[in-house]
Structures are given as C-alpha cells and as structure tokens.
C-alpha atoms as a PDB file:
ATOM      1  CA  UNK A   1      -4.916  12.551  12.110  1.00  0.00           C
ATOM      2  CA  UNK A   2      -6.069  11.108   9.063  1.00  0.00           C
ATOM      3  CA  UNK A   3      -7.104  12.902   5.666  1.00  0.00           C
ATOM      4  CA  UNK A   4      -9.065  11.561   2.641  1.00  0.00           C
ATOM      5  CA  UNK A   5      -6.026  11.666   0.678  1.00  0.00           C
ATOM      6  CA  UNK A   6      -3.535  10.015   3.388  1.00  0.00           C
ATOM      7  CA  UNK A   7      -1.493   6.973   1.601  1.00  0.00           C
ATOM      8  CA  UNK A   8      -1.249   4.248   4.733  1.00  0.00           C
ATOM      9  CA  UNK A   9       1.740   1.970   4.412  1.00  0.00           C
ATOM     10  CA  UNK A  10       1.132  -1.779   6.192  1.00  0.00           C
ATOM     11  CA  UNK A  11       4.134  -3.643   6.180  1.00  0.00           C
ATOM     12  CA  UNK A  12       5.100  -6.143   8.376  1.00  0.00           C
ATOM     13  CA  UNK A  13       9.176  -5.663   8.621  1.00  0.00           C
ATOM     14  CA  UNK A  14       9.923  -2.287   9.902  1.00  0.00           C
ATOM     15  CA  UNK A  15      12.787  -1.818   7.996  1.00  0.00           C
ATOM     16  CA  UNK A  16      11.011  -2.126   4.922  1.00  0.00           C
ATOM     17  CA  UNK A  17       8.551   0.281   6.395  1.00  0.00           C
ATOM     18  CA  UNK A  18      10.764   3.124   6.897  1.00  0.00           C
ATOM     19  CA  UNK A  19      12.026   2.932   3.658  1.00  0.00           C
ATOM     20  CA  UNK A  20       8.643   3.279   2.160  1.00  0.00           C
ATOM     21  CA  UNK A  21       7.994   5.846   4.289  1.00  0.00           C
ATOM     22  CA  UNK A  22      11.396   7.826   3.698  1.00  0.00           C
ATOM     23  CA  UNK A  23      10.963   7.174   0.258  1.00  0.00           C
ATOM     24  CA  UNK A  24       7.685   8.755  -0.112  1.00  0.00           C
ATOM     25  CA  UNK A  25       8.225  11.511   2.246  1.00  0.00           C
ATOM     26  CA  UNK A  26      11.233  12.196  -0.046  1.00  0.00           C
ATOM     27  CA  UNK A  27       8.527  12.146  -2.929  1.00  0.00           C
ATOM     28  CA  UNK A  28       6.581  15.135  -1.276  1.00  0.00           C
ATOM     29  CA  UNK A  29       4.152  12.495   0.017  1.00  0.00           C
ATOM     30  CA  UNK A  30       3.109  11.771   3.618  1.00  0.00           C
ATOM     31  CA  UNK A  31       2.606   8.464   4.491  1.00  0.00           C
ATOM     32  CA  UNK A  32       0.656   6.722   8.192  1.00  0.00           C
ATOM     33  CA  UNK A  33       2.784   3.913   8.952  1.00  0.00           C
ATOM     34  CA  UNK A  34       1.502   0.575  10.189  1.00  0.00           C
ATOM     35  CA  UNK A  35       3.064  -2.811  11.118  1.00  0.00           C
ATOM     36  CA  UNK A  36      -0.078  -4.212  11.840  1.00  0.00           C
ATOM     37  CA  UNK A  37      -2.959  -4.582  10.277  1.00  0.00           C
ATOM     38  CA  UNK A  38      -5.478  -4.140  13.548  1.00  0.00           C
ATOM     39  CA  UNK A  39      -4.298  -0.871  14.398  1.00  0.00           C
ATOM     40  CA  UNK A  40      -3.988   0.721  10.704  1.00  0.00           C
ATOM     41  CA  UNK A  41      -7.874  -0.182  10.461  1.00  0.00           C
ATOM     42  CA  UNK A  42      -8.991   3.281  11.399  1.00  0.00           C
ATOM     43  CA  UNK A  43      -6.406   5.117   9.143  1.00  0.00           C
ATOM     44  CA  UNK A  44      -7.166   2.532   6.419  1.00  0.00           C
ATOM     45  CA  UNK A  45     -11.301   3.985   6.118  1.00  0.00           C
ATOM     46  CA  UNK A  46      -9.516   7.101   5.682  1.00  0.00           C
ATOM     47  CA  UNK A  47      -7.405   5.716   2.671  1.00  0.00           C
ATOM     48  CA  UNK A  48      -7.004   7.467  -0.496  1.00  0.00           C
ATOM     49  CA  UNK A  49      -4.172   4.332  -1.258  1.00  0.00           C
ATOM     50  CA  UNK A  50      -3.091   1.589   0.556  1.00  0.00           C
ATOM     51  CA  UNK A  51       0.650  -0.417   0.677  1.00  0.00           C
ATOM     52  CA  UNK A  52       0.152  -3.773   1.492  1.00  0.00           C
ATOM     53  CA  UNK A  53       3.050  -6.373   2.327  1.00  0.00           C
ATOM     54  CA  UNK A  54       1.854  -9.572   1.138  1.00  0.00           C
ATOM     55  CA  UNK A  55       4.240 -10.936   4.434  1.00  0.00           C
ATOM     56  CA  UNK A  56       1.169  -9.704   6.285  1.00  0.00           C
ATOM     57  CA  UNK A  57      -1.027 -12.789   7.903  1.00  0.00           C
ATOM     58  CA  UNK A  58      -3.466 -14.293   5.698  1.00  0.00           C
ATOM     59  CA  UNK A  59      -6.136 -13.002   7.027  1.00  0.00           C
ATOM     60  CA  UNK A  60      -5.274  -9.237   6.768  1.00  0.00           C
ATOM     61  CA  UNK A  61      -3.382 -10.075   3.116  1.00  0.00           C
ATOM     62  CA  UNK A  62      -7.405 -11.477   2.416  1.00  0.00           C
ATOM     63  CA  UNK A  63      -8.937  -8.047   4.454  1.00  0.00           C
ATOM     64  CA  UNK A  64      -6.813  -5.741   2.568  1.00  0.00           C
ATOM     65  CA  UNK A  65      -6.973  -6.904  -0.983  1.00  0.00           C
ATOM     66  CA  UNK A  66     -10.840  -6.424  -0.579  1.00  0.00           C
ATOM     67  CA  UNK A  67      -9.916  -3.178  -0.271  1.00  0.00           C
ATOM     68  CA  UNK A  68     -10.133  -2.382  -3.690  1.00  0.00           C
ATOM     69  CA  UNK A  69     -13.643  -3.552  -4.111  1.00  0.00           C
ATOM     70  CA  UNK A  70     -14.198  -0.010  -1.384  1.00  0.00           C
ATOM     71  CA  UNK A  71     -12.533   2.128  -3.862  1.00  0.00           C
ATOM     72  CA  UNK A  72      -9.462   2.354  -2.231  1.00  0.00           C
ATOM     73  CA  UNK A  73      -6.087   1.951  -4.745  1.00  0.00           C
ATOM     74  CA  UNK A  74      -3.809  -0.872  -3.644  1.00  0.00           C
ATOM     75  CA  UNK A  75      -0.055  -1.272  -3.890  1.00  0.00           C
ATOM     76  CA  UNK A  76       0.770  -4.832  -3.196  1.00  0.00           C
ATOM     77  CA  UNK A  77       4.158  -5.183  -2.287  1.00  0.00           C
ATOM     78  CA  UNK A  78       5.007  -9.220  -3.706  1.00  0.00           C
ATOM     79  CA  UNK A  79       7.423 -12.152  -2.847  1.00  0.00           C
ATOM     80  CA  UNK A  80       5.950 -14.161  -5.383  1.00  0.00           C
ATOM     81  CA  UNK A  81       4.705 -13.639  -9.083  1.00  0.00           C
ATOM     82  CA  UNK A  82       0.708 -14.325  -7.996  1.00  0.00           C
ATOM     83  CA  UNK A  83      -1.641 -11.885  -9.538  1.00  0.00           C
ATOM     84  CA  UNK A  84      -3.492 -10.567  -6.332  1.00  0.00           C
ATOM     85  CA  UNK A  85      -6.150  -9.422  -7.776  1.00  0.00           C
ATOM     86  CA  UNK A  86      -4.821  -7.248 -10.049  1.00  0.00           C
ATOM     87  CA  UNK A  87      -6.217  -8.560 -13.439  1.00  0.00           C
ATOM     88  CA  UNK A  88      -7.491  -5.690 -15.845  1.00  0.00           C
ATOM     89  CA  UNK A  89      -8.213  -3.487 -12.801  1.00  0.00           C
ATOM     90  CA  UNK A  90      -6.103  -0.182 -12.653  1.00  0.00           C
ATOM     91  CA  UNK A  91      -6.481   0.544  -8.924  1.00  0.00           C
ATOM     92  CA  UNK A  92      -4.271  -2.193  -7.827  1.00  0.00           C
ATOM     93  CA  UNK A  93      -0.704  -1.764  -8.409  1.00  0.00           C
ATOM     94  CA  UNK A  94       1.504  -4.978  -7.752  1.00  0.00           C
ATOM     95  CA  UNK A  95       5.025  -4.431  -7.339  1.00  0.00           C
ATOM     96  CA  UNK A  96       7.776  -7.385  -6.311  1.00  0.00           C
ATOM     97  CA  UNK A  97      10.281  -6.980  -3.940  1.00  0.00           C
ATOM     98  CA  UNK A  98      13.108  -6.143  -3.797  1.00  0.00           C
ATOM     99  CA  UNK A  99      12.347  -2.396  -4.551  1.00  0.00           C
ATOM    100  CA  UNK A 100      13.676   0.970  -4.430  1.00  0.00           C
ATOM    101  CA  UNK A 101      12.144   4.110  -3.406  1.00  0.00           C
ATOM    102  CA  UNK A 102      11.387   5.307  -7.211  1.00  0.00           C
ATOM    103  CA  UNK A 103       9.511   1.928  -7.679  1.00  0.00           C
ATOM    104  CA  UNK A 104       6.913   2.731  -4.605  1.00  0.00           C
ATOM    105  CA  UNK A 105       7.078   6.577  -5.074  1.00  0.00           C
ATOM    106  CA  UNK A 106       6.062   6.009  -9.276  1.00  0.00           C
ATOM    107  CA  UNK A 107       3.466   3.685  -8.301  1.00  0.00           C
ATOM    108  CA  UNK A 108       1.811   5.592  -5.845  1.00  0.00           C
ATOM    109  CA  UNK A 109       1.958   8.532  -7.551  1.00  0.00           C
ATOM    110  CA  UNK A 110       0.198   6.651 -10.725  1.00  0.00           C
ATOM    111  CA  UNK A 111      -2.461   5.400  -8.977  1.00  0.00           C
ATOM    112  CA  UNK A 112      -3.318   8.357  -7.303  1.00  0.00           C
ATOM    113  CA  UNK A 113      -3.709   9.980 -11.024  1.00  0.00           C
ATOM    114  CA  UNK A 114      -5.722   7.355 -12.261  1.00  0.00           C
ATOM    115  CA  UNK A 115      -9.481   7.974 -11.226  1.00  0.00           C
END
C-alpha cells in the first residue's frame, strides 16, 4: 500500500517504466508503477513525487501537471523542449528523454530535499 512518501512513476511505455523503476530501486528508492493514469489516481493522493510521461493522453498530461498546485513535486519526463509548467517553481523537475537512471534517480532525489 501506499505511504506519504511513496514516489509513483506514470509512464505510458512499459519499458521506459521499468527502467525508472529499476533505476530508482537501485537508488534505495521504492517506486508504485503505473501505465495509466486512471488506476495510479489512488496512489497519486498518496504522492510525496510524481513521474509523469508527457506521452500520457492530454487529458491526464493536463490532470497531472496540476499536480503541483496540491503540493505534490513533479518530474516531467519531455519529448519536446516546452516548459510544463516549470517556470521559477522548484517542485517541478523537467527532464528530456532520452535518460539514464542517474538523470531520474538525481532528480528525484533533489526534489524530495527541496521543501
């Protein structure tokens, strides 16, 4: 089950999931792992930090960048150079893909330090 400090990963391609996911666990951090964006909602209110593929459908791309706005941090995993929010704010962390696992693990872990 879910704890306040869970990290949920919501990526659409579940290769690119796994990887987060191995990456992280490598890290020393546990990570709920969600291709869609219905059925991570309940882990997602549990959220300390949130991975978001920006391949996601509109919609839930739209739903989960609000997520900041809750408190919750944000990486936003990027095609594209698009700001997504990110401004000034240091809760959102946008990161463009391709990646490795010290990109997601280093971003994660900054965001989780910053209050």
């Amino acid at each position: 089950m879910s704890t306040l400090s869970a990290i949920v990963a919501v990526v659409k391609d579940p290769a690119l999931l796994r990887s987060i996911s191995f990456a992280l666990n490598t890290h020393g951090q546990a990570v709920e792992q969600f291709n869609d964006w219905t059925m991570a909602t309940e882990a997602i209110c549990q959220a300390e930090c949130v991975i978001l593929d920006t391949c996601l459908p509109p919609a839930d791309l739209t739903a989960g960048l609000s997520l900041a706005s809750r408190g919750i941090k944000l990486v936003v995993l990027a095609e594209d150079d698009r700001d997504y929010g990110r401004g000034n704010r240091q809760d959102i962390c946008v990161l463009s893909k391709p990646l490795n696992g010290h990109d997601i693990a280093n971003a994660v872990s900054a965001l989780r330090r910053n209050p």
